[in-house]
Protein backbone atom coordinates (compact mmCIF):
# COMPACT_ATOMS: atom_id res chain seq x y z
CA UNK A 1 -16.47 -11.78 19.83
CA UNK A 2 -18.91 -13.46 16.75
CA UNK A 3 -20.78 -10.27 17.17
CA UNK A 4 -17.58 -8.03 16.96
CA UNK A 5 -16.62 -9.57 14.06
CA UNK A 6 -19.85 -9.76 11.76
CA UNK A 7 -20.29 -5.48 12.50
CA UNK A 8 -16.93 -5.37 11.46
CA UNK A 9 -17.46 -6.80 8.25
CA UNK A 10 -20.65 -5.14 7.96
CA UNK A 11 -18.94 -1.82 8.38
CA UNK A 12 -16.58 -2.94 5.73
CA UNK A 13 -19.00 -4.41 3.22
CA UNK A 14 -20.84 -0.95 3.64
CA UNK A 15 -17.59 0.86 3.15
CA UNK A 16 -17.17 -0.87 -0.05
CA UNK A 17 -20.55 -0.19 -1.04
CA UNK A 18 -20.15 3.04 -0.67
CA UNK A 19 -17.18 3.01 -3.12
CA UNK A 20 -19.06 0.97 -6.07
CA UNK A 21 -21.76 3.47 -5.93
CA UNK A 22 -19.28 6.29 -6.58
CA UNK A 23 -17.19 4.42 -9.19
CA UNK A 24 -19.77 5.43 -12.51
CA UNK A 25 -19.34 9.25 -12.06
CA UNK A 26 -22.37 9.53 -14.71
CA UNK A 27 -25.54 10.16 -13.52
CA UNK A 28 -26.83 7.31 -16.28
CA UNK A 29 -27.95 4.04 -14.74
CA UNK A 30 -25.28 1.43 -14.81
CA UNK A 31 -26.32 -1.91 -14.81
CA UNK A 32 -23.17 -3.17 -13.19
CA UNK A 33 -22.60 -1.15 -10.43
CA UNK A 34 -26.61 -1.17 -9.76
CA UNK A 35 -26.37 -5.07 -9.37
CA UNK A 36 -22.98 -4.94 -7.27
CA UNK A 37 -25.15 -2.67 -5.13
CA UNK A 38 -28.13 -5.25 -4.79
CA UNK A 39 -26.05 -8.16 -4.52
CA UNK A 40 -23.86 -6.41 -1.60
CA UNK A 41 -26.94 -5.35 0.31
CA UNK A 42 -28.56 -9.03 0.12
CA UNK A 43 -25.14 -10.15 1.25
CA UNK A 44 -25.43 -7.50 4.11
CA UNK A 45 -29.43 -9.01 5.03
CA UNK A 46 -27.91 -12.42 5.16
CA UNK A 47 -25.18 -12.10 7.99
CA UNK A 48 -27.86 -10.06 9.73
CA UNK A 49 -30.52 -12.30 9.61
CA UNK A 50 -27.64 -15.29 10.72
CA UNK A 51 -26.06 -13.07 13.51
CA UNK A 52 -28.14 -10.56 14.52
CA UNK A 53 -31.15 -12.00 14.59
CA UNK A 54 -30.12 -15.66 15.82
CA UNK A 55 -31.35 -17.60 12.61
CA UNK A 56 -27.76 -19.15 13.08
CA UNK A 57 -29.06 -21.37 16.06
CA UNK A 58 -32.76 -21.68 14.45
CA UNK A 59 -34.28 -25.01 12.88
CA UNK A 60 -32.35 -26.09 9.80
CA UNK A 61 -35.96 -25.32 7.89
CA UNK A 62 -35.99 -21.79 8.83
CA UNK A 63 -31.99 -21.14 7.89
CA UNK A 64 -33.36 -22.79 4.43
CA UNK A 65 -36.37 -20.47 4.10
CA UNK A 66 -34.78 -17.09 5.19
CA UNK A 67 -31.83 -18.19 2.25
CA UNK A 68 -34.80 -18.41 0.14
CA UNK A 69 -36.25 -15.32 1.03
CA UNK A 70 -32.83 -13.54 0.67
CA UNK A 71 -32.07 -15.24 -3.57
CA UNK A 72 -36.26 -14.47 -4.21
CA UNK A 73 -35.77 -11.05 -2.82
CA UNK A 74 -32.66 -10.84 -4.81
CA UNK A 75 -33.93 -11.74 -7.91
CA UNK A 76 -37.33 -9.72 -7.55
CA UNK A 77 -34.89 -6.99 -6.86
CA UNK A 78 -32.51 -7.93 -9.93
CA UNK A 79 -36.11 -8.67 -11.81
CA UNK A 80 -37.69 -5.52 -11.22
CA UNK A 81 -34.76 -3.62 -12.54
CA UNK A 82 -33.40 -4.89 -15.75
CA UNK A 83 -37.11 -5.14 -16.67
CA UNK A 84 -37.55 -1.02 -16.17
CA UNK A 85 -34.18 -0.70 -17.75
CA UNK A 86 -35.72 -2.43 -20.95
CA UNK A 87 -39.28 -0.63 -20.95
């Protein structure tokens, strides 16, 4: 039933991502809805990683480094982005 219900919301969340990235009919980058998009798809990796791939029942250290992995990732991501944006 936990399994059920985590592809349900991931179906959702990937509904509504579909949605913000149609939102800015421009073709322009929009800083906004390009972070929305990152920060949906890290929140996507996490239940994943916790439900899918059984970090849920794994060593308290491990739930702590794949969290870490997920905001570095994030920020990298995030990072990478508004730094092109400025260049």
């Amino acid at each position: 039933m936990r399994l059920l219900l985590a592809l349900m919301a991931l179906s959702a969340i990937t509904i509504a991502q579909l949605g913000v990235g149609s939102l800015d009919g421009r073709d322009a980058p929009n800083a906004a809805i390009t972070s929305g998009a990152i920060v949906i798809a890290l929140v996507k990796v996490r239940i994943i990683l916790r439900e899918f791939m059984e970090v849920r029942h794994a060593p308290v250290l491990l739930c702590r480094l794949t969290d870490l992995w997920i905001v570095l990732a994030g920020v990298g991501l995030l990072g990478c982005y508004f730094v092109g944006m400025a260049l």
